[in-house]
C-alpha atoms as a PDB file:
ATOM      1  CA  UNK A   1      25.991  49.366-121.187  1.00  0.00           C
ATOM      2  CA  UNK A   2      25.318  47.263-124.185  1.00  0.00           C
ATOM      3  CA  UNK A   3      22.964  47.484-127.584  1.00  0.00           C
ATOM      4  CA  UNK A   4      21.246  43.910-128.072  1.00  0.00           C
ATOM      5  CA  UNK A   5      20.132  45.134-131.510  1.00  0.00           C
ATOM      6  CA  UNK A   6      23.571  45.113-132.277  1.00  0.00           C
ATOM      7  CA  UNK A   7      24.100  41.715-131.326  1.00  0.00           C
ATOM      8  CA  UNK A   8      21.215  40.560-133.587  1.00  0.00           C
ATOM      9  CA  UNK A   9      22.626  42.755-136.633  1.00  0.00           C
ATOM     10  CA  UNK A  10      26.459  41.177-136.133  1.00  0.00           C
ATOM     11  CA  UNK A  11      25.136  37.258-135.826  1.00  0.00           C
ATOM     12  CA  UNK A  12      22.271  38.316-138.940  1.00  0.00           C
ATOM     13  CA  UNK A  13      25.557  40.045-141.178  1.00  0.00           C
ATOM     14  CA  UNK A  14      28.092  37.300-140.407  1.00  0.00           C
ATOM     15  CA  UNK A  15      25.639  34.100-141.976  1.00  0.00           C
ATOM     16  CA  UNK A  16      25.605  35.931-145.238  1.00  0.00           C
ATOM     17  CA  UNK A  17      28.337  34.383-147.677  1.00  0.00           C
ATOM     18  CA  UNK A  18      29.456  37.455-149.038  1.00  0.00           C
ATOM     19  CA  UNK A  19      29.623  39.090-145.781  1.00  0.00           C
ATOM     20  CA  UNK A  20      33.379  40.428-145.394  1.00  0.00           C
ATOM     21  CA  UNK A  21      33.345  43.340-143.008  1.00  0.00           C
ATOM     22  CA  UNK A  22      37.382  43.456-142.275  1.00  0.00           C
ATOM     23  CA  UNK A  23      38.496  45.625-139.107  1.00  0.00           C
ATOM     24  CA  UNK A  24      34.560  46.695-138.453  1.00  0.00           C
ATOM     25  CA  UNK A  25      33.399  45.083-134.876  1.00  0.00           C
ATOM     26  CA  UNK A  26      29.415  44.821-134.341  1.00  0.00           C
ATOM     27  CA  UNK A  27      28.907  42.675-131.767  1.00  0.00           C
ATOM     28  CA  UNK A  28      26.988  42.278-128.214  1.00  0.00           C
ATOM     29  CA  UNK A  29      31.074  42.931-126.339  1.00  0.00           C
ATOM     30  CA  UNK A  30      31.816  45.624-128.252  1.00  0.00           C
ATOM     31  CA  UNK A  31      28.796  47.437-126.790  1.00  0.00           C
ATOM     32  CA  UNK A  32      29.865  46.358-123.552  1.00  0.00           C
ATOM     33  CA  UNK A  33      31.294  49.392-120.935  1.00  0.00           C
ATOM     34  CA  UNK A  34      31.641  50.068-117.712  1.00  0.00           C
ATOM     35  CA  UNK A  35      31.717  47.587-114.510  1.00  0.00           C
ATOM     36  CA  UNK A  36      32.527  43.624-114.859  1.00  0.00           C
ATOM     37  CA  UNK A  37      32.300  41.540-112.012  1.00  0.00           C
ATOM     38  CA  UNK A  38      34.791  38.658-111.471  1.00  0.00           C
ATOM     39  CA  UNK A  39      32.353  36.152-109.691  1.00  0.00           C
ATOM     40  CA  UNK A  40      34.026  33.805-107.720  1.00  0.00           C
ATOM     41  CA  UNK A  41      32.667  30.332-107.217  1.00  0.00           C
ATOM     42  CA  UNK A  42      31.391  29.347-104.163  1.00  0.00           C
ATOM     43  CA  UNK A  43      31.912  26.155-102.983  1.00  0.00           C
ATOM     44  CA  UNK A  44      30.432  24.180 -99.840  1.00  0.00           C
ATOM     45  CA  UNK A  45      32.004  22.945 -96.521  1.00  0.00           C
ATOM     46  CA  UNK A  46      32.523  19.077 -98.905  1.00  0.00           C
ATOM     47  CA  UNK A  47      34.153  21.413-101.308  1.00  0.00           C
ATOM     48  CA  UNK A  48      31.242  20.533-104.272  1.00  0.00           C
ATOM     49  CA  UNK A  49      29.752  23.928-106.095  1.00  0.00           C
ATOM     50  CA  UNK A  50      27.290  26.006-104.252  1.00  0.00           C
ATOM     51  CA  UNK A  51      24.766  26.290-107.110  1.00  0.00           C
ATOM     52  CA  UNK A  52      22.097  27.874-104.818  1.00  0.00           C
ATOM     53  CA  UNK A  53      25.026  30.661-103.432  1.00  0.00           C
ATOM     54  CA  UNK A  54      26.278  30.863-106.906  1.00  0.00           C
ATOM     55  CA  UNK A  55      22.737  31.944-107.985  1.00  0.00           C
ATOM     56  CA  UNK A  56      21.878  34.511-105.655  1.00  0.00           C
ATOM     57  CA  UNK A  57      25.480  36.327-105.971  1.00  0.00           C
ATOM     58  CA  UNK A  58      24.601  36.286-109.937  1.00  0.00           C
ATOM     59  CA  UNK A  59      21.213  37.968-108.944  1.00  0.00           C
ATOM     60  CA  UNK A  60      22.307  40.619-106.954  1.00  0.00           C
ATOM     61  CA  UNK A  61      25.139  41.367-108.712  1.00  0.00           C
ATOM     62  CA  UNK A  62      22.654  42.298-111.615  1.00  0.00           C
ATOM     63  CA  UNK A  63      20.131  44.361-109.030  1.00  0.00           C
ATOM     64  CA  UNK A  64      22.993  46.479-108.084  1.00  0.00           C
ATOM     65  CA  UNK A  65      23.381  47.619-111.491  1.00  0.00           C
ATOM     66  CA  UNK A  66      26.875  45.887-112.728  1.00  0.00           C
ATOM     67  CA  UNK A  67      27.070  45.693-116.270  1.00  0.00           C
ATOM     68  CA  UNK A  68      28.343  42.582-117.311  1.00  0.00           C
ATOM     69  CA  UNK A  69      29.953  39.400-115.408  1.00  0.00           C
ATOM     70  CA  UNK A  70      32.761  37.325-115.941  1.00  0.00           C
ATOM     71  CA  UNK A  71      32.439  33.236-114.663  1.00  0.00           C
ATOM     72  CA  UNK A  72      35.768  31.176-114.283  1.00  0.00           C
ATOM     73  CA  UNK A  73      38.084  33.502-114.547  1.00  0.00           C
ATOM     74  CA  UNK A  74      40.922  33.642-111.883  1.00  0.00           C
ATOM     75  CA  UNK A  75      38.828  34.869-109.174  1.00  0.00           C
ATOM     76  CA  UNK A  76      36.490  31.979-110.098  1.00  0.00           C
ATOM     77  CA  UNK A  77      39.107  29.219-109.274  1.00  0.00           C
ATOM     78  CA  UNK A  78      38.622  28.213-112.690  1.00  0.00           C
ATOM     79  CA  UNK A  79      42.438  26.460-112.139  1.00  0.00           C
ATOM     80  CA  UNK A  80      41.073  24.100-109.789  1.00  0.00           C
ATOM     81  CA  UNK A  81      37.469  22.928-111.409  1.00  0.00           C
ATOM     82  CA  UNK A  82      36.940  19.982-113.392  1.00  0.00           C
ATOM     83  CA  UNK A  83      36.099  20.565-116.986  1.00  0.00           C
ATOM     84  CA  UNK A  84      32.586  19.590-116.054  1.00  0.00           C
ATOM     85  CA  UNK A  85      32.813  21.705-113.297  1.00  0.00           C
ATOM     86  CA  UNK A  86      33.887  24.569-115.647  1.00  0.00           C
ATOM     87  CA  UNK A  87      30.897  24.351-118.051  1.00  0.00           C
ATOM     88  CA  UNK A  88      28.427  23.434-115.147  1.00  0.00           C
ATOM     89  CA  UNK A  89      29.703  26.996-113.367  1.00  0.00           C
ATOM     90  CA  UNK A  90      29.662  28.923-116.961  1.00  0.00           C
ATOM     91  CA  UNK A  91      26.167  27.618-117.860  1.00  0.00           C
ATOM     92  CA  UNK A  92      24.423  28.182-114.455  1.00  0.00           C
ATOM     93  CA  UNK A  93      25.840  32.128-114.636  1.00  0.00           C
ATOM     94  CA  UNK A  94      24.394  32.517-118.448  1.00  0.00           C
ATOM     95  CA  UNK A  95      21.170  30.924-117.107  1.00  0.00           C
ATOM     96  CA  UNK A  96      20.912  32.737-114.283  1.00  0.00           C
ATOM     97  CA  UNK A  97      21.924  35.873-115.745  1.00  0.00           C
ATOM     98  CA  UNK A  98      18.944  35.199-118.653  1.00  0.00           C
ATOM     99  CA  UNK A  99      20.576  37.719-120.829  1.00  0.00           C
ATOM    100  CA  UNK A 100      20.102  40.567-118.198  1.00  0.00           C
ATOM    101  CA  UNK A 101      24.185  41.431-118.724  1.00  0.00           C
ATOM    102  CA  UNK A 102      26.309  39.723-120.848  1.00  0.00           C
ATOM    103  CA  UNK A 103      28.361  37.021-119.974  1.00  0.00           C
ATOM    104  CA  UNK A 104      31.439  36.325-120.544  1.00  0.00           C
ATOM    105  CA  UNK A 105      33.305  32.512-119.918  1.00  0.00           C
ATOM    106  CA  UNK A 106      36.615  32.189-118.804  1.00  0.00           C
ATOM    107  CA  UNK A 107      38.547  29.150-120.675  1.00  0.00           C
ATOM    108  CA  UNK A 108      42.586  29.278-120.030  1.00  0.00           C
ATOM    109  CA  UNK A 109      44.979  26.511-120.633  1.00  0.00           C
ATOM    110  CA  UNK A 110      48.532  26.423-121.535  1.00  0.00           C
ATOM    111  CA  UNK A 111      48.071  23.611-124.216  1.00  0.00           C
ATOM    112  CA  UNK A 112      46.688  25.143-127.050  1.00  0.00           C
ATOM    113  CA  UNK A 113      44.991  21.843-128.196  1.00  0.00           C
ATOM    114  CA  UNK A 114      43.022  21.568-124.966  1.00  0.00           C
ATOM    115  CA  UNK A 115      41.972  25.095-125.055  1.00  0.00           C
ATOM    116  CA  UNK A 116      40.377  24.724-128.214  1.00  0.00           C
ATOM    117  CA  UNK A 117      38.686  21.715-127.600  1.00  0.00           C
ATOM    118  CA  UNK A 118      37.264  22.777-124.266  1.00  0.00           C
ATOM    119  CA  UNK A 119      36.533  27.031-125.698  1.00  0.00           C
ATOM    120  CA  UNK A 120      34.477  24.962-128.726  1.00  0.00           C
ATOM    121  CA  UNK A 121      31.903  23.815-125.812  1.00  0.00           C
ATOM    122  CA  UNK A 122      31.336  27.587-125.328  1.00  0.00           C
ATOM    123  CA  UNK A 123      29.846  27.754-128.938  1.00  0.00           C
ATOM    124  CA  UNK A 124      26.728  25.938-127.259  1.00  0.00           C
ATOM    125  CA  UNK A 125      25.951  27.441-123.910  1.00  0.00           C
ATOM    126  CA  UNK A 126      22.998  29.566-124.625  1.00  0.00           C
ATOM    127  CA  UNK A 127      23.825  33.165-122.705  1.00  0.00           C
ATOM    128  CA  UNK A 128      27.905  33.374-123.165  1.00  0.00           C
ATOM    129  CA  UNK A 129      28.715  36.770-124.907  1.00  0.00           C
ATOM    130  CA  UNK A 130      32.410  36.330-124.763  1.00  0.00           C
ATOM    131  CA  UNK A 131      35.292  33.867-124.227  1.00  0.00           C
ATOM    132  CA  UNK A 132      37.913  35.410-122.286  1.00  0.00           C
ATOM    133  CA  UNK A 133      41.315  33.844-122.039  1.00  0.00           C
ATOM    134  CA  UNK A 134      44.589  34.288-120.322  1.00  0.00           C
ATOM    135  CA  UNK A 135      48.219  34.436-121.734  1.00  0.00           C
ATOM    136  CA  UNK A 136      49.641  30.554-121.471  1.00  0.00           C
ATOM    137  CA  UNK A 137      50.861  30.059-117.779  1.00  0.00           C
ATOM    138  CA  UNK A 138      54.103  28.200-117.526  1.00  0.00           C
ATOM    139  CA  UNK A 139      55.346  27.692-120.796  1.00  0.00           C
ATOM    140  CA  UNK A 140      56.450  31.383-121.341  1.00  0.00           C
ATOM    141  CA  UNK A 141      56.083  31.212-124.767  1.00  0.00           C
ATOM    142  CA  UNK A 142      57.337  33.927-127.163  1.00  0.00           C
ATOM    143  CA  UNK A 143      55.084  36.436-128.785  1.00  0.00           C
ATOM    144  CA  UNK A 144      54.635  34.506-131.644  1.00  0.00           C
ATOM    145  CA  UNK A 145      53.845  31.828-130.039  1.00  0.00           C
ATOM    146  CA  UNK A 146      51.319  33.938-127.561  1.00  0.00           C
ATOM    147  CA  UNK A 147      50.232  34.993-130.823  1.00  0.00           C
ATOM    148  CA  UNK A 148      49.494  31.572-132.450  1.00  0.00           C
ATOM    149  CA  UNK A 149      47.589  30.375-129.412  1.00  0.00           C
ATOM    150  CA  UNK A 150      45.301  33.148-128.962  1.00  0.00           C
ATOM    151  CA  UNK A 151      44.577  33.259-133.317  1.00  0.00           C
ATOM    152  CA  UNK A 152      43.796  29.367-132.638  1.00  0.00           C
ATOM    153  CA  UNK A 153      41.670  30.011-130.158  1.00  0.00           C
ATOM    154  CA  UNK A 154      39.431  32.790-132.219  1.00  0.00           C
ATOM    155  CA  UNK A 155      38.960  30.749-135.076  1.00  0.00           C
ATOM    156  CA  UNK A 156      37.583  27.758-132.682  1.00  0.00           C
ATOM    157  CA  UNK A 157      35.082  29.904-131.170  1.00  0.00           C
ATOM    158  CA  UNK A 158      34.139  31.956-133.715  1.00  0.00           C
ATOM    159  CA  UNK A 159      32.194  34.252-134.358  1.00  0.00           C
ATOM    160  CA  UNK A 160      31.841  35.099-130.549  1.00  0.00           C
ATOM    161  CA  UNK A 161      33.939  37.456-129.412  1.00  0.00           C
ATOM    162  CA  UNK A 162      37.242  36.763-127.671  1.00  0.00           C
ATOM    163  CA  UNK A 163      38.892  39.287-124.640  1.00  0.00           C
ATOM    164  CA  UNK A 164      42.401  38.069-124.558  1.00  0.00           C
ATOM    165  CA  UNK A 165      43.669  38.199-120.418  1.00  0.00           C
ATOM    166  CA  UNK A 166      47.379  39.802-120.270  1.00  0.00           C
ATOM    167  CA  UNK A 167      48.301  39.305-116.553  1.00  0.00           C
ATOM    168  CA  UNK A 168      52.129  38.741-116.657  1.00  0.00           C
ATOM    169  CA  UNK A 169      52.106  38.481-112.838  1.00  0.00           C
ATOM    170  CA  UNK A 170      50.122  35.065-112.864  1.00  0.00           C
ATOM    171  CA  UNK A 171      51.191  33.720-116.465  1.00  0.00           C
ATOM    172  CA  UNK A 172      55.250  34.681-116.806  1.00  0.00           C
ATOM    173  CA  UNK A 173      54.656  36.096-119.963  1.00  0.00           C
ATOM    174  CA  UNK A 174      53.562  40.063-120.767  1.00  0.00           C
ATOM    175  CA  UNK A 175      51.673  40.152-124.304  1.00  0.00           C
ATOM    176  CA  UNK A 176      52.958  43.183-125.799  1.00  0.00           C
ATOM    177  CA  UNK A 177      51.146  45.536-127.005  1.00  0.00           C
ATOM    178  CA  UNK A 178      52.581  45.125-130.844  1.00  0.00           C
ATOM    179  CA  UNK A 179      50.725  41.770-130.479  1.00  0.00           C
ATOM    180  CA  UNK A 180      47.558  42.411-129.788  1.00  0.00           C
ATOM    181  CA  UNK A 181      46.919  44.530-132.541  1.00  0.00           C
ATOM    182  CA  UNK A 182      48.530  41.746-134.971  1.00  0.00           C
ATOM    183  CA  UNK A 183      45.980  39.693-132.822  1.00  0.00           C
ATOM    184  CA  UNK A 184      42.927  42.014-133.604  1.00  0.00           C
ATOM    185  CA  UNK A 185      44.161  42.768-137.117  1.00  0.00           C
ATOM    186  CA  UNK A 186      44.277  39.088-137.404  1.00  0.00           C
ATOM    187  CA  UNK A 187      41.108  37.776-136.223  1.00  0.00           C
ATOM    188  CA  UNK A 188      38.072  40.154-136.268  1.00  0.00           C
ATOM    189  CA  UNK A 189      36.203  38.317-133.121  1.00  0.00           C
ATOM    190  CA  UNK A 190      39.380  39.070-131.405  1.00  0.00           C
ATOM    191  CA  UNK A 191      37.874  42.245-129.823  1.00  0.00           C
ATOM    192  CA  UNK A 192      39.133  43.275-126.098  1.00  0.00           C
ATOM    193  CA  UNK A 193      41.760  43.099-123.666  1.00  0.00           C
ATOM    194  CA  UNK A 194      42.016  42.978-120.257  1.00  0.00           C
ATOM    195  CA  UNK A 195      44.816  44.566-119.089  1.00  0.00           C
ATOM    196  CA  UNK A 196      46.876  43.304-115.933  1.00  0.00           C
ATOM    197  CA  UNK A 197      50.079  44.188-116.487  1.00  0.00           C
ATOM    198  CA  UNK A 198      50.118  47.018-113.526  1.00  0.00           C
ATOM    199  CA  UNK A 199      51.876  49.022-116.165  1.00  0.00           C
ATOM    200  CA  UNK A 200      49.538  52.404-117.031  1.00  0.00           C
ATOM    201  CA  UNK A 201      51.986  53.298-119.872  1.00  0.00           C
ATOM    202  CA  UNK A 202      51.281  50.032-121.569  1.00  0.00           C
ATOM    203  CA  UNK A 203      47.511  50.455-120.983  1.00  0.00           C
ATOM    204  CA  UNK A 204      47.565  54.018-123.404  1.00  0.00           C
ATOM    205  CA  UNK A 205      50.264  52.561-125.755  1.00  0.00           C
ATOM    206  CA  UNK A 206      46.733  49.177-126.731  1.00  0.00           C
ATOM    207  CA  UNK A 207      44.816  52.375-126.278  1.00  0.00           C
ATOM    208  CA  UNK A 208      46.629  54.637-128.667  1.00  0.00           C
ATOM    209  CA  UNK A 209      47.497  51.632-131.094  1.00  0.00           C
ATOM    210  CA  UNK A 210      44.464  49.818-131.273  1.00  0.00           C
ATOM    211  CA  UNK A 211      41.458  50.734-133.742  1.00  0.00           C
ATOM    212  CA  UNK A 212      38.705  52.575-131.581  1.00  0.00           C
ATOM    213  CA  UNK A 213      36.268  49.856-131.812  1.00  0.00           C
ATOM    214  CA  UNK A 214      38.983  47.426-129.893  1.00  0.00           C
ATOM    215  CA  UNK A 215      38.075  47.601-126.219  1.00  0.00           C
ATOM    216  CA  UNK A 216      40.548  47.968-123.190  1.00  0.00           C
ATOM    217  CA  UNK A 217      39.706  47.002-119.944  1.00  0.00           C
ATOM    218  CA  UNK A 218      41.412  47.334-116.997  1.00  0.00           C
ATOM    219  CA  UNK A 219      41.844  44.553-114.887  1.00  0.00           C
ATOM    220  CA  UNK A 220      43.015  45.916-111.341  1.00  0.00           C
ATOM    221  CA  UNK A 221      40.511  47.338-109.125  1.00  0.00           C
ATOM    222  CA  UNK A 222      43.334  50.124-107.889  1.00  0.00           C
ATOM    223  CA  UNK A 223      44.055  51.176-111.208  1.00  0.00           C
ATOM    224  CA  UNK A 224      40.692  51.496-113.252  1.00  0.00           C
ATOM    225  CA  UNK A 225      40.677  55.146-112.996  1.00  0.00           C
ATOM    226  CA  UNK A 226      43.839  55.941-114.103  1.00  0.00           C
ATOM    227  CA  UNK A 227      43.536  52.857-116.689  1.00  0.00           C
ATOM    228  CA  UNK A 228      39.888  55.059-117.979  1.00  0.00           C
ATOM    229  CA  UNK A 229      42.114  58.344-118.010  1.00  0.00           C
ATOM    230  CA  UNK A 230      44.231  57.014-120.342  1.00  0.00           C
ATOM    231  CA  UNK A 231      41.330  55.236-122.427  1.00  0.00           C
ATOM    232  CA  UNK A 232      40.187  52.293-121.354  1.00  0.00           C
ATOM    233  CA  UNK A 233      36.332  51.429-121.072  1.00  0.00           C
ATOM    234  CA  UNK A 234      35.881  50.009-118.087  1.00  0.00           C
ATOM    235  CA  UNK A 235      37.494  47.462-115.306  1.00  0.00           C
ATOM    236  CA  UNK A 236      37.199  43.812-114.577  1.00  0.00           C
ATOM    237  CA  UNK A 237      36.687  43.725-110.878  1.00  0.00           C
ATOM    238  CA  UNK A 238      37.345  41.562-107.925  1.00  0.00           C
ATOM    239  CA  UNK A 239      36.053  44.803-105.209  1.00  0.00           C
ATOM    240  CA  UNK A 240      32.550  44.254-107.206  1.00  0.00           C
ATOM    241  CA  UNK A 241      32.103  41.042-105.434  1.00  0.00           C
ATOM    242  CA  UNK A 242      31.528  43.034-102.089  1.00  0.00           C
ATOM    243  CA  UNK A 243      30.521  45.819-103.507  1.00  0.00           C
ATOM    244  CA  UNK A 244      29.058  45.912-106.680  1.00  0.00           C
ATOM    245  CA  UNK A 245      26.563  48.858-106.498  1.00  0.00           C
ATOM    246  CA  UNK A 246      29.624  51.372-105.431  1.00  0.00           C
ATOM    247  CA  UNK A 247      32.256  49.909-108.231  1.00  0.00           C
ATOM    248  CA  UNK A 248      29.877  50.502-110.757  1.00  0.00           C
ATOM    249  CA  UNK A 249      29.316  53.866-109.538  1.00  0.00           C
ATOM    250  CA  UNK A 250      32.610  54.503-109.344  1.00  0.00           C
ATOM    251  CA  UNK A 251      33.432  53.420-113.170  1.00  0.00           C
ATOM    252  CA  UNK A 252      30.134  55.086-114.385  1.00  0.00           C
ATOM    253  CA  UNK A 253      31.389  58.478-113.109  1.00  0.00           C
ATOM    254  CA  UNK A 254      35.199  58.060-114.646  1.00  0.00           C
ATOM    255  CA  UNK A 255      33.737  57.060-117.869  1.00  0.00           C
ATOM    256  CA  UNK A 256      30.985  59.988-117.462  1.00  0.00           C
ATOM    257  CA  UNK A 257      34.063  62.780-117.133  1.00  0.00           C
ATOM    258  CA  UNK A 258      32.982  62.918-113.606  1.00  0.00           C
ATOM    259  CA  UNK A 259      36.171  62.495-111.823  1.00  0.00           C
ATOM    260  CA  UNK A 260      35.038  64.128-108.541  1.00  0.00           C
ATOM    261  CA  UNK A 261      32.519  61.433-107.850  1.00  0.00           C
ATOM    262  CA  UNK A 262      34.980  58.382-109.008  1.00  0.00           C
ATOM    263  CA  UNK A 263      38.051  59.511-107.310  1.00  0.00           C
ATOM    264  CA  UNK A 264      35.584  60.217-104.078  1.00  0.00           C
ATOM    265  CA  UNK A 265      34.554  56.947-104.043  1.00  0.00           C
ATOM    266  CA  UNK A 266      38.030  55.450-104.864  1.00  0.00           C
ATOM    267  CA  UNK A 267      39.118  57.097-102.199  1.00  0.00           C
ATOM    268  CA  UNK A 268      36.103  55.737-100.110  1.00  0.00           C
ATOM    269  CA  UNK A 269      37.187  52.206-100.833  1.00  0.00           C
ATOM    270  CA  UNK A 270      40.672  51.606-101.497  1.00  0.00           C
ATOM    271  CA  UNK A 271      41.092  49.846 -98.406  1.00  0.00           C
ATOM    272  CA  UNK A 272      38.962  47.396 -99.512  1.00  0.00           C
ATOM    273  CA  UNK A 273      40.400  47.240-103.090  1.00  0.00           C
ATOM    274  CA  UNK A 274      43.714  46.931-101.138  1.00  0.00           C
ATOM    275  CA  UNK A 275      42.464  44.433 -98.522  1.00  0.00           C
ATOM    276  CA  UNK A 276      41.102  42.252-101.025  1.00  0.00           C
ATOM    277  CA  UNK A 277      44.913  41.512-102.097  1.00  0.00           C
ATOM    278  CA  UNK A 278      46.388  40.694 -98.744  1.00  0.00           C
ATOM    279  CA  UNK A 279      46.221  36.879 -99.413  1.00  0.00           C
ATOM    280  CA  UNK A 280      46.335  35.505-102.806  1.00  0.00           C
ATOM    281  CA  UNK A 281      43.204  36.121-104.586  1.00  0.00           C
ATOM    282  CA  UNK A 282      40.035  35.213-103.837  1.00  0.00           C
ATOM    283  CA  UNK A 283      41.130  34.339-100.367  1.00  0.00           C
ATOM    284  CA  UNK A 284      40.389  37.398 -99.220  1.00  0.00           C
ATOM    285  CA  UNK A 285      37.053  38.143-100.935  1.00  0.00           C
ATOM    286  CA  UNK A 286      35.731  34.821-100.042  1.00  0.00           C
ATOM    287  CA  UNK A 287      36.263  35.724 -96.773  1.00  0.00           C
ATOM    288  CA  UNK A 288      34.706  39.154 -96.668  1.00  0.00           C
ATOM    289  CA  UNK A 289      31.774  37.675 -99.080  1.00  0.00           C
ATOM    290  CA  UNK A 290      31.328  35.176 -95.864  1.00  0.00           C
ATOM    291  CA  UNK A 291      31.157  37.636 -93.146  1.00  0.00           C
ATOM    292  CA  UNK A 292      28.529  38.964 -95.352  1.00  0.00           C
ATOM    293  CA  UNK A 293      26.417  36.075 -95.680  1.00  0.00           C
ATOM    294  CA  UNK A 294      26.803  35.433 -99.230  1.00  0.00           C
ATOM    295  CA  UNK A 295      28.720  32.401 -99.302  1.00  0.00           C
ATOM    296  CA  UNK A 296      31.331  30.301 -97.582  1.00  0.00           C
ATOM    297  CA  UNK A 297      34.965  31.212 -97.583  1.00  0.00           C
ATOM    298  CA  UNK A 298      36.005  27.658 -98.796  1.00  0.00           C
ATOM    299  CA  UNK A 299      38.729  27.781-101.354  1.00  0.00           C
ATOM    300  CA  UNK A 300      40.329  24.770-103.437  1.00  0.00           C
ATOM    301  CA  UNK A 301      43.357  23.449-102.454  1.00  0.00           C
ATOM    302  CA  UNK A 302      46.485  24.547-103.169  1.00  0.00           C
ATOM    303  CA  UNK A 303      44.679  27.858-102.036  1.00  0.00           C
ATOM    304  CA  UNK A 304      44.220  27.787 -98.304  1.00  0.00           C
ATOM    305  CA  UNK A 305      41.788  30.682 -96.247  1.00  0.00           C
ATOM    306  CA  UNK A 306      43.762  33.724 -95.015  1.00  0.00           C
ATOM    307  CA  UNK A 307      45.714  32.662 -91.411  1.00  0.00           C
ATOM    308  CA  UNK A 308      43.574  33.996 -88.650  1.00  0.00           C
ATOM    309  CA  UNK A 309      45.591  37.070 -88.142  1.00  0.00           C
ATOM    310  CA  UNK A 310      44.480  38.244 -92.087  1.00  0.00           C
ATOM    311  CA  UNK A 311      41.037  37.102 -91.349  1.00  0.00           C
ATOM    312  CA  UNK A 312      41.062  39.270 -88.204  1.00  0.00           C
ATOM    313  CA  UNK A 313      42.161  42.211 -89.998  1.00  0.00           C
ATOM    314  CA  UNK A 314      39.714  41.733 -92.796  1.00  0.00           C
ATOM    315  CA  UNK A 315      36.487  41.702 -90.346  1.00  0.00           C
ATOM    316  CA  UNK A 316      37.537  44.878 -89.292  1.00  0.00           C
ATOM    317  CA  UNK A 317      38.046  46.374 -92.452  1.00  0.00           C
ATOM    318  CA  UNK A 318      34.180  44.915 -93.271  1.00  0.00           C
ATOM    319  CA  UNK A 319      32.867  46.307 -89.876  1.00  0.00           C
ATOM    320  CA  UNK A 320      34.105  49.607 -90.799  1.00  0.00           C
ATOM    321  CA  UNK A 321      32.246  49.473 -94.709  1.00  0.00           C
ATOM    322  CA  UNK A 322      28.975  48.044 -93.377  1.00  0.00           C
ATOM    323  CA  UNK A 323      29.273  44.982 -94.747  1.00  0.00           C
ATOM    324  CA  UNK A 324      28.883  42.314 -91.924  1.00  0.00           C
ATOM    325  CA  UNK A 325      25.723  40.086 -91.910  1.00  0.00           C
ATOM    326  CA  UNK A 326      23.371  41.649 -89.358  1.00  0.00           C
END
């Protein structure tokens, strides 16, 4: 769900000089609801990009109606590309895409310096709507500092937008929620979060602190709709991969006050969402995505496929949705 008028008006208001707007977001992410897919990269039996696989995931993510997509993010094995791989990946998504959804590029580091000298290459890729970026793994650096890296990062790509990624679970750090809004009082392109924190009460407290133009998205597949109860506009999914047309139902209906329909169709699914975590991600949906056809299940080393006894169990669990290539 997204206004491309909007887009042109932000872009047209920020080259005038005396164009100070302070706290008001227009922009293409703003506009931007509903159903994200985290695409995964696939890669071939030599372990080199799939371009062609890559492609055709892209396109039918779009025909089954998702609303935006997210390249090199977590699920994307961004960790474990080359920086030419990175831009090749984030490029051949925008292309592909050809401003059908928005786009948004994944670009995490944990040195601040290399972050902003690799998010500045965004600034050129024709089709990227967004930059989103992850908390600084390993350092564990303090708030401030969380909050230094993510302000340097917003003025190096800016004026696109910037989702800041809070996923304590991969990074060791939490960003609180007191920093984000210094973040988005801060820097105006600083516009969304995607929340992985597992913790629902700090999903409402960015929710009930942030300006309503800030967006929250939820960034675990098992709790968008209690993440959309509480505010949030949408969810960040890994499920989508596999099932893109029924996520995106799912989060339409939430976001539509129809809670019958979404918790239906949560229920319908969870063991999927759940299945899709029984390895370290994208393990698992690699391997379901492969059993459907779509694309290997190679992974980069130091990820390894599921053991066969996981691999087993997720067959079944595609057998049961449908999902195995006829």
């Amino acid at each position: 769900m997204l206004s491309p008028l909007l887009t042109q008006a932000y872009f047209a208001h920020s080259c005038k000089p005396d164009a100070v707007t302070p706290f008001v977001i227009h922009s293409f992410l703003m506009e931007t609801t509903g159903c994200g897919t985290a695409i995964v990269t696939p890669f071939r039996a030599d372990g080199s990009i799939d371009e062609a696989a890559l492609k055709a995931l892209v396109n039918w993510q779009i025909e089954s109606g998702i609303d935006f997509l997210v390249a090199c993010g977590s699920t994307g094995e961004a960790a474990t590309l080359d920086e030419d791989e990175w831009l090749r990946t984030v490029t051949l998504v925008a292309e592909t895409a050809g401003g059908r959804v928005p786009v948004w590029a994944g670009c995490t580091q944990n040195n601040t310096r290399t972050l902003v000298r690799m998010a500045g290459k965004l600034k050129q890729v024709r089709g990227v709507a967004a930059v989103l970026s992850a908390n600084p793994y390993y350092n564990k650096p303090s708030q401030e500092g969380q909050f230094q890296h993510f302000l340097a990062l917003a003025k190096a790509v800016e004026p696109l937008p910037v989702v800041i990624y809070n996923i304590p679970g991969r990074t060791g750090v939490n960003l609180d929620p007191a920093t984000v809004v210094r973040l988005a009082e801060a820097a105006p392109n600083i516009q969304a979060v995607k929340e992985s924190s597992g913790k629902l009460p700090q999903v409402a407290e960015l929710v009930h602190l942030l300006p309503s133009g800030f967006k929250v998205f939820s960034g675990d597949d098992n709790m968008a709709l209690g993440s959309i109860g509480v505010g949030a506009k949408g969810l960040i999914s890994v499920a989508s991969n596999e099932i893109p047309a029924e996520m995106s139902r799912m989060i339409h209906a939430a976001l539509s006050n129809n809670w019958a329909e979404a918790q239906e169709l949560e229920r319908r699914y969870i063991r999927l969402i759940d299945a899709n975590f029984w390895d370290s991600n994208p393990c698992p949906v690699k391997t379901v995505l492969s059993l459907m056809g779509r694309c290997t299940d190679h992974v980069r080393l130091p990820l390894v496929p599921p053991p066969a006894a996981t691999r087993q169990k997720l067959e079944q669990v595609a057998s049961e949705y449908g999902l195995l290539k006829k």
